[in-house]
N, C-alpha and C. Protein backbone atom coordinates (compact mmCIF):
# COMPACT_ATOMS: atom_id res chain seq x y z
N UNK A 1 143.76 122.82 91.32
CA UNK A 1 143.72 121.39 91.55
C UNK A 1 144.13 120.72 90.25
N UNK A 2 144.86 119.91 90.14
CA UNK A 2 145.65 118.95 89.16
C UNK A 2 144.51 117.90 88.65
N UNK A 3 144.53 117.66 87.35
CA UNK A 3 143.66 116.77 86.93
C UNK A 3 143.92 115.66 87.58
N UNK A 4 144.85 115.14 87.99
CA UNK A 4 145.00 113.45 88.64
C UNK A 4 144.65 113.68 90.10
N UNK A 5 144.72 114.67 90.79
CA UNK A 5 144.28 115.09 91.98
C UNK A 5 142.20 114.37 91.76
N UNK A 6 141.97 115.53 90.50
CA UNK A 6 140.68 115.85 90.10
C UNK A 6 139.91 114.54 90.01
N UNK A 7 140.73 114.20 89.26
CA UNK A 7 140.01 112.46 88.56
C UNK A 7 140.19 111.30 89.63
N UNK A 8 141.07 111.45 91.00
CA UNK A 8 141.16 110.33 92.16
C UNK A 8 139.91 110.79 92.77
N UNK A 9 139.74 111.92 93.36
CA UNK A 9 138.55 112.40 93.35
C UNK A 9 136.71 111.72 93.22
N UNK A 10 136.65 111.91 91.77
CA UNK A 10 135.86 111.58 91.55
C UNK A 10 135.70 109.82 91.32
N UNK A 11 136.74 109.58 91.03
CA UNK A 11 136.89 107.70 90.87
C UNK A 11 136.54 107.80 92.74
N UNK A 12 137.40 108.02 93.40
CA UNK A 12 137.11 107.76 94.57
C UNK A 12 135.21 108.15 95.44
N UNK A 13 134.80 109.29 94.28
CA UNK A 13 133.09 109.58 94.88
C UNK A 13 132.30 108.22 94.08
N UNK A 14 132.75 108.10 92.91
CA UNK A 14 131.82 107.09 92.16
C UNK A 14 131.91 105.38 92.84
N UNK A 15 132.81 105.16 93.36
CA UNK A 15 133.32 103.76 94.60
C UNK A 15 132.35 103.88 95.07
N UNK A 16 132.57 105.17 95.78
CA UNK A 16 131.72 105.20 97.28
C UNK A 16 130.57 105.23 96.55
N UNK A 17 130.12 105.46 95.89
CA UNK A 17 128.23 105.34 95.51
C UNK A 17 128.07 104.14 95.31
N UNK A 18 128.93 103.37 94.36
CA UNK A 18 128.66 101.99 93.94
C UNK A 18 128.75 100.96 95.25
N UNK A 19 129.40 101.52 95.99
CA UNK A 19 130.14 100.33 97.31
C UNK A 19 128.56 100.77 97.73
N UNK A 20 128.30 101.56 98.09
CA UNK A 20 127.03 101.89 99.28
C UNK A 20 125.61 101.42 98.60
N UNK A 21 125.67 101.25 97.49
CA UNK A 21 124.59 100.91 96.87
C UNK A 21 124.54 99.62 96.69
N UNK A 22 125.72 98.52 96.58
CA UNK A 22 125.80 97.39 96.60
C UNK A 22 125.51 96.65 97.90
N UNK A 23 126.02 97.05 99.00
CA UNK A 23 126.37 97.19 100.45
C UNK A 23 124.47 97.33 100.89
N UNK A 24 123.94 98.05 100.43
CA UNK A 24 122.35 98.36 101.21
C UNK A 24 121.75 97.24 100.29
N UNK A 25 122.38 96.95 99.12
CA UNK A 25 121.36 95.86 98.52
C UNK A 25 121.71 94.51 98.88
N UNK A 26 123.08 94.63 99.85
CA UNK A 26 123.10 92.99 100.24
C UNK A 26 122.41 93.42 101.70
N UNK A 27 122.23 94.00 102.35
CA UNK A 27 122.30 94.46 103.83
C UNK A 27 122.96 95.16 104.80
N UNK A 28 124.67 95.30 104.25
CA UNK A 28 125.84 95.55 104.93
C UNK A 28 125.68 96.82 104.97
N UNK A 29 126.49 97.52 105.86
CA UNK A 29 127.31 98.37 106.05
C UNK A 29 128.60 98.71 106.18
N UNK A 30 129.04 100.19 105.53
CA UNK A 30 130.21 100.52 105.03
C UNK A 30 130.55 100.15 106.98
N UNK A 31 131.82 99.50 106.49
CA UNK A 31 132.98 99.43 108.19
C UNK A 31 133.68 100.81 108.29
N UNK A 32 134.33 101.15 109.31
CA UNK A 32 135.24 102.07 109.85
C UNK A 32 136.45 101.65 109.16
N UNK A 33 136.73 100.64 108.51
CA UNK A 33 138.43 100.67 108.22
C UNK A 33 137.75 100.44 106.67
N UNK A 34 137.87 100.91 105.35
CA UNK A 34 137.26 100.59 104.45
C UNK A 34 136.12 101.40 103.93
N UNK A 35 135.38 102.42 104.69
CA UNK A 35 134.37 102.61 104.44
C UNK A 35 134.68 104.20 103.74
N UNK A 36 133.41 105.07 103.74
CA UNK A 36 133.24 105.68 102.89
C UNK A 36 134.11 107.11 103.52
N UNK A 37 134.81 108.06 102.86
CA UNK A 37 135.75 109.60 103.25
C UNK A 37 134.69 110.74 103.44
N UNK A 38 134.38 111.22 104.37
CA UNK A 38 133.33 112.00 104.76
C UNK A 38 132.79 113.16 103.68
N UNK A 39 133.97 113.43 102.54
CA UNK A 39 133.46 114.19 101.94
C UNK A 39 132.46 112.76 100.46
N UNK A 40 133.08 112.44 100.43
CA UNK A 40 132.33 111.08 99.45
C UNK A 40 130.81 110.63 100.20
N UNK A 41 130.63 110.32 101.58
CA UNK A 41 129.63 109.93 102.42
C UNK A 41 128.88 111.92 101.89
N UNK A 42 129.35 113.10 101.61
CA UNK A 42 128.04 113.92 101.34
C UNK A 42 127.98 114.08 100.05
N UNK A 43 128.35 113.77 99.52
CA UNK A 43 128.03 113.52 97.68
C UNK A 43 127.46 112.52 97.81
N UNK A 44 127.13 111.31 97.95
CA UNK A 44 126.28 110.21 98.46
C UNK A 44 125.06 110.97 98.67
N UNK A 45 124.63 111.68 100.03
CA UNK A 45 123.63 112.34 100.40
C UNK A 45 122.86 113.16 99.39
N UNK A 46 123.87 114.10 99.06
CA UNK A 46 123.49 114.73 98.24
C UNK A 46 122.98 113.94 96.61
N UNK A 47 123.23 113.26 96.09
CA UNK A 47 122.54 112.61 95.48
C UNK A 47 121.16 111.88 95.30
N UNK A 48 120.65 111.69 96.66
CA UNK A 48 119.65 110.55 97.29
C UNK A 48 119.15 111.84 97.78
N UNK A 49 119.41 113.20 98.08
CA UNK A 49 118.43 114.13 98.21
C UNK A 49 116.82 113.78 97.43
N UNK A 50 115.55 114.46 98.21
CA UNK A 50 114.46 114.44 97.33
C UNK A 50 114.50 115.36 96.49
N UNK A 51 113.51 115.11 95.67
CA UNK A 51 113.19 116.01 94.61
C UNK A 51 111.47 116.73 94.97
N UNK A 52 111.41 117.93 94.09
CA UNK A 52 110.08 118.39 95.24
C UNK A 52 109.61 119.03 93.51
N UNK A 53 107.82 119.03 93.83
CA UNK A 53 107.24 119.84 92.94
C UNK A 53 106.73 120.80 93.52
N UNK A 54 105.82 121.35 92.86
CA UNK A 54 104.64 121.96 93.61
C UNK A 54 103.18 122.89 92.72
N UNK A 55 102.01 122.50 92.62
CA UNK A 55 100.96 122.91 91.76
C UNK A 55 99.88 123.66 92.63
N UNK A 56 99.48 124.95 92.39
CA UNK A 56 98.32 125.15 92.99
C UNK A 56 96.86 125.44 91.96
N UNK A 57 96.04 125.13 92.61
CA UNK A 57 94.69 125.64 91.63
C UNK A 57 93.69 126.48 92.59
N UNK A 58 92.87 127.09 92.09
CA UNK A 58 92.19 128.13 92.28
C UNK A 58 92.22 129.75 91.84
N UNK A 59 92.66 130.58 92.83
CA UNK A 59 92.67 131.77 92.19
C UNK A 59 91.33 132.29 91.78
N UNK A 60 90.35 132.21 92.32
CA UNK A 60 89.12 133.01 91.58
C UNK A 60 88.55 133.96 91.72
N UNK A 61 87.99 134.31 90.39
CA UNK A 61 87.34 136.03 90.78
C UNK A 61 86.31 136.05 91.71
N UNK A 62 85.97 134.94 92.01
CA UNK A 62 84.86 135.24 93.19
C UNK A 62 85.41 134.57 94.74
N UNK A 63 86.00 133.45 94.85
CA UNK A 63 86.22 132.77 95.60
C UNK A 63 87.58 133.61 96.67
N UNK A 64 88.36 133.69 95.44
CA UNK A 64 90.34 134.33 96.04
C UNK A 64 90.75 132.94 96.76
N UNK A 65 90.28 131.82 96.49
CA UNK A 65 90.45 130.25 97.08
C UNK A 65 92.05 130.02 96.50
N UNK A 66 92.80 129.92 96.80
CA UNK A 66 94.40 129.20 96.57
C UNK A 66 94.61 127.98 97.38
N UNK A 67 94.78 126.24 96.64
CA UNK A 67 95.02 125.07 96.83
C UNK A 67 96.14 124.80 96.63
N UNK A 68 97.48 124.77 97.23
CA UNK A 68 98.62 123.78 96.59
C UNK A 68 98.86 122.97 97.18
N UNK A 69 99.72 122.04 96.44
CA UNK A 69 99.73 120.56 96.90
C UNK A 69 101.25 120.58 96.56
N UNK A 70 102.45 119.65 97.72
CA UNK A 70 103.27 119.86 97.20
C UNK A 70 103.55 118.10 96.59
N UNK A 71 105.03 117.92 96.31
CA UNK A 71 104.93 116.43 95.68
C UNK A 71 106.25 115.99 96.22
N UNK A 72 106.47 114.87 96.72
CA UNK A 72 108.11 114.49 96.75
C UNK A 72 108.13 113.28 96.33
N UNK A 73 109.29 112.88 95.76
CA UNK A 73 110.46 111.64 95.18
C UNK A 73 111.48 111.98 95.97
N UNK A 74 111.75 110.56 95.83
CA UNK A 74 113.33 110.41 96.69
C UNK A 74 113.65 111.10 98.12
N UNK A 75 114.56 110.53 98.68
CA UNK A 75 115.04 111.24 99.76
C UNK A 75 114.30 110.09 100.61
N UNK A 76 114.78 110.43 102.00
CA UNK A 76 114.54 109.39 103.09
C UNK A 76 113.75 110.10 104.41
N UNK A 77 112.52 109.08 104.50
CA UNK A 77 111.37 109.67 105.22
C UNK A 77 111.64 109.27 106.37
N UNK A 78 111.34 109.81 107.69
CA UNK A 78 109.90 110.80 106.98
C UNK A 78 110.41 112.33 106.90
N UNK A 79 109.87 113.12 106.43
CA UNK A 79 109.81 114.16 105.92
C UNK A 79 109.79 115.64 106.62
N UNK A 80 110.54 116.84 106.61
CA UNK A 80 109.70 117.87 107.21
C UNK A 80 109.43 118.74 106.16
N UNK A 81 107.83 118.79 105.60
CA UNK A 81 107.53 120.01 104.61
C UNK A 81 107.44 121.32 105.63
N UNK A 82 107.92 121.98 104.34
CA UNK A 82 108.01 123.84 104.54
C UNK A 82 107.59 124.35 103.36
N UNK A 83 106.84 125.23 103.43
CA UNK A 83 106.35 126.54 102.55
C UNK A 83 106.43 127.77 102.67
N UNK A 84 106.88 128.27 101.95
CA UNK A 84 107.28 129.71 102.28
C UNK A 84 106.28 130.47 100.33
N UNK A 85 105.65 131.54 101.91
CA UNK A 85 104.67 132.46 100.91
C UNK A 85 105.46 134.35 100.86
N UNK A 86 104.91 134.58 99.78
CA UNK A 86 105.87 135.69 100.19
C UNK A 86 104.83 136.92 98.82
N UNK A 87 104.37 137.77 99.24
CA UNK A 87 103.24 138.77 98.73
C UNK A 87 103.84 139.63 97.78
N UNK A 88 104.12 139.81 97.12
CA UNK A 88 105.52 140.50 96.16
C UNK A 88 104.35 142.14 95.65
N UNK A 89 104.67 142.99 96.44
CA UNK A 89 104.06 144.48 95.73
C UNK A 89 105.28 145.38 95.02
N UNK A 90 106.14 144.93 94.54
CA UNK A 90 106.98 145.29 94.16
C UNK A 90 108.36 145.17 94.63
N UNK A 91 108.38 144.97 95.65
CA UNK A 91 109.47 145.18 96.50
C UNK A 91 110.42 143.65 97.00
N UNK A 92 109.76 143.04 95.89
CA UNK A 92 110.73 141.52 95.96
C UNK A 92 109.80 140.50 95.91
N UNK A 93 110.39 139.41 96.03
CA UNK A 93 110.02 138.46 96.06
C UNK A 93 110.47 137.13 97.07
N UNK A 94 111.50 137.81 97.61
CA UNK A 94 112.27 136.96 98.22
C UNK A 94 111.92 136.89 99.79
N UNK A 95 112.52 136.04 100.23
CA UNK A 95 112.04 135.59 102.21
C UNK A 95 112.83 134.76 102.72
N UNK A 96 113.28 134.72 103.66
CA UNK A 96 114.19 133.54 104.51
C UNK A 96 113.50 132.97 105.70
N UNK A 97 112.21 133.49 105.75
CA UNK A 97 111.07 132.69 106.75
C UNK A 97 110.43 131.26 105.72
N UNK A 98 110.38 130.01 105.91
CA UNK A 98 109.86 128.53 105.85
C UNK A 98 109.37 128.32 107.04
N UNK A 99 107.59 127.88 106.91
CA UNK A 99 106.93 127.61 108.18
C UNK A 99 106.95 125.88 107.77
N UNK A 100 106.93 125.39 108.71
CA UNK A 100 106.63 123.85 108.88
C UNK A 100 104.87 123.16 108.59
N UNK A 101 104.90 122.34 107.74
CA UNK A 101 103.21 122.19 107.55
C UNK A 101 103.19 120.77 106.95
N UNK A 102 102.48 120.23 105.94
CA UNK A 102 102.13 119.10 105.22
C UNK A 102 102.47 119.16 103.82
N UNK A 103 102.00 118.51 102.95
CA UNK A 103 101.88 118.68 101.65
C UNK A 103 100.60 119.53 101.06
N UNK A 104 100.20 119.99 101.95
CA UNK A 104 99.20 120.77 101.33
C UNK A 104 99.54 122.53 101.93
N UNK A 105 98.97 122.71 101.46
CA UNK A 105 99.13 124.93 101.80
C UNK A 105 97.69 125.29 101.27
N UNK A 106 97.00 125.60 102.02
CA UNK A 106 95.62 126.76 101.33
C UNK A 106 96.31 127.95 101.71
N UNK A 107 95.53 129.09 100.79
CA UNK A 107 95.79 130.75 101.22
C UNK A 107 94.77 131.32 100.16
N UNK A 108 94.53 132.37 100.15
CA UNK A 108 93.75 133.23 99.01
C UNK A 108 94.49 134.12 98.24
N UNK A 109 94.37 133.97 97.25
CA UNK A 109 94.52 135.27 96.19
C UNK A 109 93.51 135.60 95.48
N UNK A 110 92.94 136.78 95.41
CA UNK A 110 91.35 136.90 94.51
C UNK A 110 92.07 138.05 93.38
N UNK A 111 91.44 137.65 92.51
CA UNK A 111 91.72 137.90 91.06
C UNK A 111 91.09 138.70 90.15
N UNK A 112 90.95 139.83 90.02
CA UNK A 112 89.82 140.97 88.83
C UNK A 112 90.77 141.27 87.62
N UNK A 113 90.68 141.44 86.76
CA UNK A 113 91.25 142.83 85.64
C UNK A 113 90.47 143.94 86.32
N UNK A 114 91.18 145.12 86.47
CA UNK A 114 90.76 146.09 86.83
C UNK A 114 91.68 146.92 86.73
N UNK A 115 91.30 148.40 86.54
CA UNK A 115 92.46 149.66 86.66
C UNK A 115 92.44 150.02 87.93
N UNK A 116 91.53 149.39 88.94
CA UNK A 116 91.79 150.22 90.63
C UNK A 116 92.22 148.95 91.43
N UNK A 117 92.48 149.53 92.56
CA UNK A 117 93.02 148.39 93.59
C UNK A 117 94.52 147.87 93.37
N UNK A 118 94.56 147.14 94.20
CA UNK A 118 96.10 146.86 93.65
C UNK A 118 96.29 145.58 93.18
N UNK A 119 97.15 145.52 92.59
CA UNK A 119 97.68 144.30 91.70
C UNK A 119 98.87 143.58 92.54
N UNK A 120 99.36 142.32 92.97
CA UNK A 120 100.49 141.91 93.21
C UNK A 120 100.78 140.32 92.62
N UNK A 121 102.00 140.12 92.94
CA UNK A 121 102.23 138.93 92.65
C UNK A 121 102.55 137.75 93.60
N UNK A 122 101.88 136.59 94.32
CA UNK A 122 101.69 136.15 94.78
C UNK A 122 102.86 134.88 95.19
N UNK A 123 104.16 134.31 95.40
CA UNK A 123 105.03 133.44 95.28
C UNK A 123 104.63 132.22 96.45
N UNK A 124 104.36 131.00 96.06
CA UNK A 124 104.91 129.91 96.68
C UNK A 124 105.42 129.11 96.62
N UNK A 125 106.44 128.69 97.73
CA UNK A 125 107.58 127.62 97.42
C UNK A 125 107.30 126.44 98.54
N UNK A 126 108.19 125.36 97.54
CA UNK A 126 107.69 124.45 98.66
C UNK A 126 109.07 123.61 98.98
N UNK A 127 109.53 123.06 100.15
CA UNK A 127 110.89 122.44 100.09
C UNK A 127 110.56 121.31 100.97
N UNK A 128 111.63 120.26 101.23
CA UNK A 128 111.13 119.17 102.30
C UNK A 128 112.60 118.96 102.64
N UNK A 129 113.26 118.40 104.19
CA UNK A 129 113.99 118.03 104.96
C UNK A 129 113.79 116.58 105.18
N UNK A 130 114.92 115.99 104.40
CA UNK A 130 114.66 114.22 104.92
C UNK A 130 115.13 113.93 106.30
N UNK A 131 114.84 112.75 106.70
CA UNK A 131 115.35 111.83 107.55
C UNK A 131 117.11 112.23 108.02
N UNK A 132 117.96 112.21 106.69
CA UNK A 132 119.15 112.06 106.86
C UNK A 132 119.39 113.49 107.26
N UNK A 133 118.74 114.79 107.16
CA UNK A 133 119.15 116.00 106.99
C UNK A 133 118.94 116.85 105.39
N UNK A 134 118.98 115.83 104.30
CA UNK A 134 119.37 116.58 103.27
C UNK A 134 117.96 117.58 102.61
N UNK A 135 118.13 118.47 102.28
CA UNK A 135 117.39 119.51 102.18
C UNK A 135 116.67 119.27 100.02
N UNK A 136 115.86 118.65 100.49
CA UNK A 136 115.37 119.11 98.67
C UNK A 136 115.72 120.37 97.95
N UNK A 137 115.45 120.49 96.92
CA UNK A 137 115.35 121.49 95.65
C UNK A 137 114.13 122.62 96.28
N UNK A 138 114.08 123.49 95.56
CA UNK A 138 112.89 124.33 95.99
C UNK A 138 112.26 124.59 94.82
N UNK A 139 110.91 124.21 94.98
CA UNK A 139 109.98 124.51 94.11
C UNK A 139 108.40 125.97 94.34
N UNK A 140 108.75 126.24 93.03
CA UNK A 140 107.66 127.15 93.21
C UNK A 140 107.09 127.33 91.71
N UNK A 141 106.00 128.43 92.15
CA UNK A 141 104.87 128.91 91.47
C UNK A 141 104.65 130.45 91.64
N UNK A 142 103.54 130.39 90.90
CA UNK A 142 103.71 132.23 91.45
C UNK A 142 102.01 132.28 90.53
N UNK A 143 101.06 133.54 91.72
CA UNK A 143 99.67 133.86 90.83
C UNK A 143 99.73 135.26 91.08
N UNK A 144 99.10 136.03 89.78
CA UNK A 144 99.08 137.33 89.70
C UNK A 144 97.56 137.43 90.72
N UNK A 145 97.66 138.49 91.53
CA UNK A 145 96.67 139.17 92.82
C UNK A 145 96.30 140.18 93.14
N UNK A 146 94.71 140.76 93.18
CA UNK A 146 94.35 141.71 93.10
C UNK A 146 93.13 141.58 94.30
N UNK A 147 93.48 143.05 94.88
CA UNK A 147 92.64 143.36 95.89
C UNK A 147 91.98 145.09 95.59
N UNK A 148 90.73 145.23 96.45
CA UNK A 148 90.46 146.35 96.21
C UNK A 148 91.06 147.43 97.08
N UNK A 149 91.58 148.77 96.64
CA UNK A 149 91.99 149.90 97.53
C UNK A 149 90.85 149.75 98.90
């Protein structure tokens, strides 16, 4: 791709943000003759995507109590949260299962130093689906987990 190709491009994505942002702050909407080039209308989206955290507390040697809470900015509600947990004994960490839920997730992980039982590592992520479709960032955490043989 040719830099003047490159640079109409992006002059032409940065319009479309400024037009659409001017346009929602008077009331209007982009028209059909004038309005925004479908690939410019998902760079738009993609920008105004949310942003996602996610913190848990607990973990105890007596309890195995796990609290997370997830967090969102931006993006256009309402919302579908997903969390995806995934038990890591070595053999990864990874998952393509997201269950549908709230901003919150309980689960247990109980916690010893010990030389018996097993040890794993615990992953949660948290993502959210706006209004428009656009898919947040994925956030996670992770607690070291121990159970007895």
């Amino acid at each position: 791709m040719s830099s003047h190709v490159l640079s109409k491009k992006l002059q032409s994505a940065v319009f479309g943000i400024s037009t659409l942002a001017l346009l929602g702050a008077c009331g209007g909407t982009p028209s059909d003759q004038g309005g925004l080039a479908e690939e410019d209308t998902a760079t738009v989206e993609s920008a105004l995507a949310a942003s996602v955290s996610v913190a848990c507390s607990g973990n105890s040697t007596t309890t195995g109590e796990l609290w997370c809470t997830g967090t969102v900015s931006g993006g256009a509600p309402p919302f579908v949260y997903q969390w995806q947990v995934v038990d890591d004994f070595g053999q990864g960490n990874q998952s393509t299962f997201w269950s549908t839920g709230s901003t919150t997730h309980d689960d247990w992980c109980f916690f010893k130093l010990s030389t018996t039982g097993t040890h794993w590592r615990k992953w949660v992520r948290f993502r959210v689906t706006d209004a428009t479709g656009a898919v947040s960032n994925v956030a996670e955490t992770s607690r070291p987990c121990w159970s007895p043989n």
